[in-house]
N, C-alpha and C. Protein backbone atom coordinates (compact mmCIF):
# COMPACT_ATOMS: atom_id res chain seq x y z
N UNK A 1 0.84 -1.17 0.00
CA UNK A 1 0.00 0.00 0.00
C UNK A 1 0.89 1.24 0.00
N UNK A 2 0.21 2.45 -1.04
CA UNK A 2 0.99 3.28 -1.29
C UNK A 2 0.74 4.81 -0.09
N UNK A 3 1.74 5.05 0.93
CA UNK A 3 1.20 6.30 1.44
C UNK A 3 0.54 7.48 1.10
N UNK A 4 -0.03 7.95 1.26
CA UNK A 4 -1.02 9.36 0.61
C UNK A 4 -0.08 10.54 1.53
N UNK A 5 0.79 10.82 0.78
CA UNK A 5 1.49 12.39 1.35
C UNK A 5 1.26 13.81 0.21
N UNK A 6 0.09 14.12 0.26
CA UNK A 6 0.03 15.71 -0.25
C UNK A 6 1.32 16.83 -0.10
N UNK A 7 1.51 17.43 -1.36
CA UNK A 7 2.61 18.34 -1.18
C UNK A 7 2.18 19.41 -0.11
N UNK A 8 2.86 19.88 0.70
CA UNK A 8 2.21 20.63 2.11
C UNK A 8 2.57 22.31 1.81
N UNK A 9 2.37 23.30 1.57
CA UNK A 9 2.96 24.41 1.51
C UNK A 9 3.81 24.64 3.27
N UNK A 10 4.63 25.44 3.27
CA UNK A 10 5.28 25.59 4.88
C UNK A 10 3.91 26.01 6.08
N UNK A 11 3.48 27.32 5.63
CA UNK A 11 2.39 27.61 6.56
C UNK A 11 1.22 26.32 6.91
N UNK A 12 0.81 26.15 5.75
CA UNK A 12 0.11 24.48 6.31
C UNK A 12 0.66 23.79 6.48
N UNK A 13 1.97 23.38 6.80
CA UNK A 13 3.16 21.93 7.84
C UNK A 13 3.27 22.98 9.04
N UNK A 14 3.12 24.13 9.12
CA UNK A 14 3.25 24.90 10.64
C UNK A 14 2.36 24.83 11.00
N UNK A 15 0.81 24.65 10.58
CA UNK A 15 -0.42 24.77 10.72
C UNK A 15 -0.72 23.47 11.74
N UNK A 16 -0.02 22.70 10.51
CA UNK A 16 -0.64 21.44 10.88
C UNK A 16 0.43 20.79 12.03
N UNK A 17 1.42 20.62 12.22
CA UNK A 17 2.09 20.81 13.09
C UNK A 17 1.67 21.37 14.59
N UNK A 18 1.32 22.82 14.67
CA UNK A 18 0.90 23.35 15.75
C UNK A 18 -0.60 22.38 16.17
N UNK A 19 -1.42 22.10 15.74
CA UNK A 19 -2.45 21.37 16.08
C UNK A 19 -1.76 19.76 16.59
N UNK A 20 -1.36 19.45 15.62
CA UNK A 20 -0.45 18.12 16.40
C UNK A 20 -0.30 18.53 18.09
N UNK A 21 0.70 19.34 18.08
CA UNK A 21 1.34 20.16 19.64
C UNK A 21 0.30 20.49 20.11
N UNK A 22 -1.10 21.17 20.18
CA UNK A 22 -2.13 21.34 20.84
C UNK A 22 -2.67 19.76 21.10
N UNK A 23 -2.44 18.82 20.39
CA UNK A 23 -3.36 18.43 20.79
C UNK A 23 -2.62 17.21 22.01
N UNK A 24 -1.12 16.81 21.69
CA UNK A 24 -0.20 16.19 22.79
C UNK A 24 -0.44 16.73 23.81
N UNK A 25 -0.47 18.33 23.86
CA UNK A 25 -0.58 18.82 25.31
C UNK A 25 -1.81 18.83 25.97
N UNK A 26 -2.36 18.77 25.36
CA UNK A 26 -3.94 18.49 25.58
C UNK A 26 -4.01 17.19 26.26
N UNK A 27 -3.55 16.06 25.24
CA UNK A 27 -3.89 14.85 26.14
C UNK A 27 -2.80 14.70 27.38
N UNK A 28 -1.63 15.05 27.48
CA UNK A 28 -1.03 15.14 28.53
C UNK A 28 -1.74 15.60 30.07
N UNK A 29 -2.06 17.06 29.51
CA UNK A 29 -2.99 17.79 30.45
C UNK A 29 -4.07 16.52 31.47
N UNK A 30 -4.92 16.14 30.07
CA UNK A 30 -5.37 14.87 30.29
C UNK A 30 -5.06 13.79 31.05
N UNK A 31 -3.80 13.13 31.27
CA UNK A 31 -3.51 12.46 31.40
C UNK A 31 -2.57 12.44 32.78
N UNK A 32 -2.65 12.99 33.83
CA UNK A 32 -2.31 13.06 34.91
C UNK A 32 -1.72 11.81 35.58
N UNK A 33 -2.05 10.75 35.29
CA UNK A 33 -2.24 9.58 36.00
C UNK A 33 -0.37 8.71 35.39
N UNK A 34 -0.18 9.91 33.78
CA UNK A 34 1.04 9.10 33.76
C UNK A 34 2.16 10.43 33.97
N UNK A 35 3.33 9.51 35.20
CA UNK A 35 4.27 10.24 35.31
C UNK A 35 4.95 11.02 34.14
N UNK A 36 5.71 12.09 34.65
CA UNK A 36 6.96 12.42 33.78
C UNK A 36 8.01 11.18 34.06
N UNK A 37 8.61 10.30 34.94
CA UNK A 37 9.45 10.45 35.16
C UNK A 37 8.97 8.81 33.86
N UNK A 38 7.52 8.41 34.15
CA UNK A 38 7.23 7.47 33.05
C UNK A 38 7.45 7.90 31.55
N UNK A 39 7.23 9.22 31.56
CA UNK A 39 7.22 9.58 29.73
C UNK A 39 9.27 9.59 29.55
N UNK A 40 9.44 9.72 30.61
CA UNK A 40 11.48 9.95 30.24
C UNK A 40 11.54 8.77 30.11
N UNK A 41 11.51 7.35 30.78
CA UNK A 41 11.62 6.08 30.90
C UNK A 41 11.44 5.56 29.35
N UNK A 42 10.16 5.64 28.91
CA UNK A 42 9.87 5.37 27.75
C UNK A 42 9.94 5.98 26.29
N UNK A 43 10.03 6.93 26.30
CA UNK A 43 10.01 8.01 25.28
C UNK A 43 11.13 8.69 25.58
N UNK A 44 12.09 9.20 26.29
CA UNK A 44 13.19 9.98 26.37
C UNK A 44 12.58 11.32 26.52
N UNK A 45 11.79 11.46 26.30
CA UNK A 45 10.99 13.00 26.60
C UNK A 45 9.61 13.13 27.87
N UNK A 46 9.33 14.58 28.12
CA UNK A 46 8.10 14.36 29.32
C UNK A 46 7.39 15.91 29.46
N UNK A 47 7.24 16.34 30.15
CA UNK A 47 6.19 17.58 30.10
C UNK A 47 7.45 18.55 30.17
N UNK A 48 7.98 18.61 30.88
CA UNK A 48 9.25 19.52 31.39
C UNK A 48 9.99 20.17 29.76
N UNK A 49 10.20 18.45 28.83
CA UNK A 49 11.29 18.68 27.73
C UNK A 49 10.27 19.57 26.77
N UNK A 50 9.20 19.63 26.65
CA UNK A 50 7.83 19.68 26.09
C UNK A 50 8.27 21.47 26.33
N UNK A 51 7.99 21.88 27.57
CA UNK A 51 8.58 23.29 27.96
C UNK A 51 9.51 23.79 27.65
N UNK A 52 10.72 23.56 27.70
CA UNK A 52 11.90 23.71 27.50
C UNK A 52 12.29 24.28 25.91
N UNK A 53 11.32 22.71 24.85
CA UNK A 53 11.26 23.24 23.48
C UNK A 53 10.67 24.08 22.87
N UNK A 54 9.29 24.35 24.06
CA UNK A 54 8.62 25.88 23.65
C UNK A 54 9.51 27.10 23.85
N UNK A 55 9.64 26.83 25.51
CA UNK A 55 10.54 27.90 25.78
C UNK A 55 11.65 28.98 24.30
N UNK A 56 12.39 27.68 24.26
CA UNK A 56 13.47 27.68 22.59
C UNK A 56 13.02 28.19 21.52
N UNK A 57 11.76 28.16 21.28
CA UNK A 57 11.30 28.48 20.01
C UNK A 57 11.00 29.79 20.42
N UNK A 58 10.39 30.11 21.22
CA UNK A 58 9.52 31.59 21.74
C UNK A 58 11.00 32.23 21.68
N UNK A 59 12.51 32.36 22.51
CA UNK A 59 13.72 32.25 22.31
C UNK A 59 14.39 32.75 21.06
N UNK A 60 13.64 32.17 20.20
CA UNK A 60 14.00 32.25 18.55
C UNK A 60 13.57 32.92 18.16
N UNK A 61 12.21 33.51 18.23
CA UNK A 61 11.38 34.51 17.93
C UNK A 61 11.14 35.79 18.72
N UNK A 62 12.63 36.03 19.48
CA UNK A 62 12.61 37.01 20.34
C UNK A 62 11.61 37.26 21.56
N UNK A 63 11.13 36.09 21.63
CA UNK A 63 9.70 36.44 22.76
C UNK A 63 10.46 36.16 23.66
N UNK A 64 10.11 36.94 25.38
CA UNK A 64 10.48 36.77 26.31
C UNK A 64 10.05 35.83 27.30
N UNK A 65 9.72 34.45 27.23
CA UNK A 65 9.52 33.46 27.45
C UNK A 65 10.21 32.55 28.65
N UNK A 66 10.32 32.46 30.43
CA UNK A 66 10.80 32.04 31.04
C UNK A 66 10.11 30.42 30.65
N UNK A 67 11.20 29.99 31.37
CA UNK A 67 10.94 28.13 31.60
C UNK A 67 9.80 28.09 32.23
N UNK A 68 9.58 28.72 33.68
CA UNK A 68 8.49 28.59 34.23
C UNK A 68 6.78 29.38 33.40
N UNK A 69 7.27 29.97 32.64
CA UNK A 69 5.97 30.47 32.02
C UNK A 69 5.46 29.30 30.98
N UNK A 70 6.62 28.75 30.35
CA UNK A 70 6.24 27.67 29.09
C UNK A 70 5.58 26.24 30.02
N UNK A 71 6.28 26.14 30.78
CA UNK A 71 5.65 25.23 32.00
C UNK A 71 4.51 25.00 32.02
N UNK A 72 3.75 26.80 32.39
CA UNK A 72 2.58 26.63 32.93
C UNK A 72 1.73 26.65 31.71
N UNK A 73 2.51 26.93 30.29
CA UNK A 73 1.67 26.37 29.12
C UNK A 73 1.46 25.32 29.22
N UNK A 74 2.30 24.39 29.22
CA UNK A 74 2.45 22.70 28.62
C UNK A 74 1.57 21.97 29.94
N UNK A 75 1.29 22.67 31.01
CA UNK A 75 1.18 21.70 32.02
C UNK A 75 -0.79 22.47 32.40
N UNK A 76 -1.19 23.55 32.04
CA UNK A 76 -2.36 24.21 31.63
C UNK A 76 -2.17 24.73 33.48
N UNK A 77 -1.43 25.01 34.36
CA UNK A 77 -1.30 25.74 35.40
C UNK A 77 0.25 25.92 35.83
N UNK A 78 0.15 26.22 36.94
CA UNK A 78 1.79 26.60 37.24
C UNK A 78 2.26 25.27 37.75
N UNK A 79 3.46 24.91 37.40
CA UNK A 79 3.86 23.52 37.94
C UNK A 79 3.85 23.02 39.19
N UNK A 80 3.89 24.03 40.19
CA UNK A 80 4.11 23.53 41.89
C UNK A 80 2.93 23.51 42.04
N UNK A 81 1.33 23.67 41.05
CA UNK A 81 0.68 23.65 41.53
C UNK A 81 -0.14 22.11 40.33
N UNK A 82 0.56 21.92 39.68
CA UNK A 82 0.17 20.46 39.22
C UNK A 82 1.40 19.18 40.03
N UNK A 83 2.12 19.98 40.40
CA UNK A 83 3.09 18.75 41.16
C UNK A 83 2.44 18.18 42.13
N UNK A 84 1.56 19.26 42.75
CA UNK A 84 1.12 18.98 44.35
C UNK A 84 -0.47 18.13 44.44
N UNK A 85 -0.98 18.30 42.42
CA UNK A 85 -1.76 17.64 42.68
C UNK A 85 -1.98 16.52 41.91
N UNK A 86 -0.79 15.92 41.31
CA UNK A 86 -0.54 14.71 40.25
C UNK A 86 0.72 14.17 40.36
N UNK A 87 1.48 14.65 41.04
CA UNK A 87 2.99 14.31 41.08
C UNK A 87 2.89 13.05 42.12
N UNK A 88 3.84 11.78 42.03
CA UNK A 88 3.63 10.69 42.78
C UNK A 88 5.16 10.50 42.70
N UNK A 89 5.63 10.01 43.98
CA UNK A 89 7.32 9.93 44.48
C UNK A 89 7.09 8.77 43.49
N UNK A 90 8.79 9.12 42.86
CA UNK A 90 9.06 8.00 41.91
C UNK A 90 9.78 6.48 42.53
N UNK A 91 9.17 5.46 41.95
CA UNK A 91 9.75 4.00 42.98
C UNK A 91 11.12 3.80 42.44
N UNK A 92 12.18 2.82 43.11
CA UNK A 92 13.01 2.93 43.29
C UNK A 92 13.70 2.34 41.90
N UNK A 93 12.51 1.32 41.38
CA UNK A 93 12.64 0.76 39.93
C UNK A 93 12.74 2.01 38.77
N UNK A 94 11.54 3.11 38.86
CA UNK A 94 11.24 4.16 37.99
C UNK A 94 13.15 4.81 38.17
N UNK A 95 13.57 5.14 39.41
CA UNK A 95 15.09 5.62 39.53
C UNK A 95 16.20 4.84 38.52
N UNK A 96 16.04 3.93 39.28
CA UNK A 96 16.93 3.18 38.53
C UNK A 96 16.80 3.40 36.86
N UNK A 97 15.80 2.72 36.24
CA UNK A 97 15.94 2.46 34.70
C UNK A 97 15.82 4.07 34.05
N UNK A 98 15.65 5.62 34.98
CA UNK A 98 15.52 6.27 34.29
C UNK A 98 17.27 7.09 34.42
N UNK A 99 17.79 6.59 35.48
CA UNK A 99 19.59 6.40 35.78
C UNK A 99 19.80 5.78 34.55
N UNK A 100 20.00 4.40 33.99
CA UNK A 100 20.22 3.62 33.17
C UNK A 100 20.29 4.42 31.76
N UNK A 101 19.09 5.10 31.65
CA UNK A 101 18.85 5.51 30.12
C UNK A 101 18.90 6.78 30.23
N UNK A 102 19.58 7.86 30.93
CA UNK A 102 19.61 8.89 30.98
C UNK A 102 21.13 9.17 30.54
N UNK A 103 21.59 10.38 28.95
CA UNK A 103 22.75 10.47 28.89
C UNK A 103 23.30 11.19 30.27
N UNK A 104 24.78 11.10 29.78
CA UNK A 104 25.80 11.91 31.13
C UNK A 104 25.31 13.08 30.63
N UNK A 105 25.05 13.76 32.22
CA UNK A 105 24.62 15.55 32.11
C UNK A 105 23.50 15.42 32.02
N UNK A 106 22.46 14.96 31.75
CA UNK A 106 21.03 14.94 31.26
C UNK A 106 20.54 15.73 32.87
């Protein structure tokens, strides 16, 4: 079977793109029940890296954009105040394998 890829102009791959990103953060938002320290474990990424890459882009585009402001994008409130109500101490297994697969410096 042959893939169906339409030629995309840039503004519609940014378009479409940004809706992608609305809609990850969306289900994240959603999704409370799974750790960050589960999305690093499995995926190498988590809400935090999610921030960080907004942060960068806003960065790029001269916007004045702290970590903690992109935060409280990606996370739909301020983080100490989704930590306190979704955050769960990580077990000693979650430590370990996210030690294991974490580069040096990470």
């Amino acid at each position: 079977m042959t893939a169906t890829r339409p030629e995309i102009d840039e503004a519609t791959r940014t378009e479409l793109e940004a809706a992608a990103f609305r809609t990850l953060v969306a289900h994240l938002r959603e999704r409370t029940d799974v750790q960050n320290i589960d999305l690093m474990n499995l995926a190498g990424f988590c809400r935090n890296c999610l921030a960080k890459w907004y942060r960068a882009a806003a960065e790029e585009k001269g916007l004045p954009l702290d970590y903690e402001g992109a935060r409280e994008i990606v996370y739909g409130m301020p983080y100490s105040e989704w930590k306190d109500r979704h955050q769960k101490e990580a077990s000693a297994e979650q430590q370990a394998t996210f030690s294991k697969s974490q580069p040096a410096g990470h």
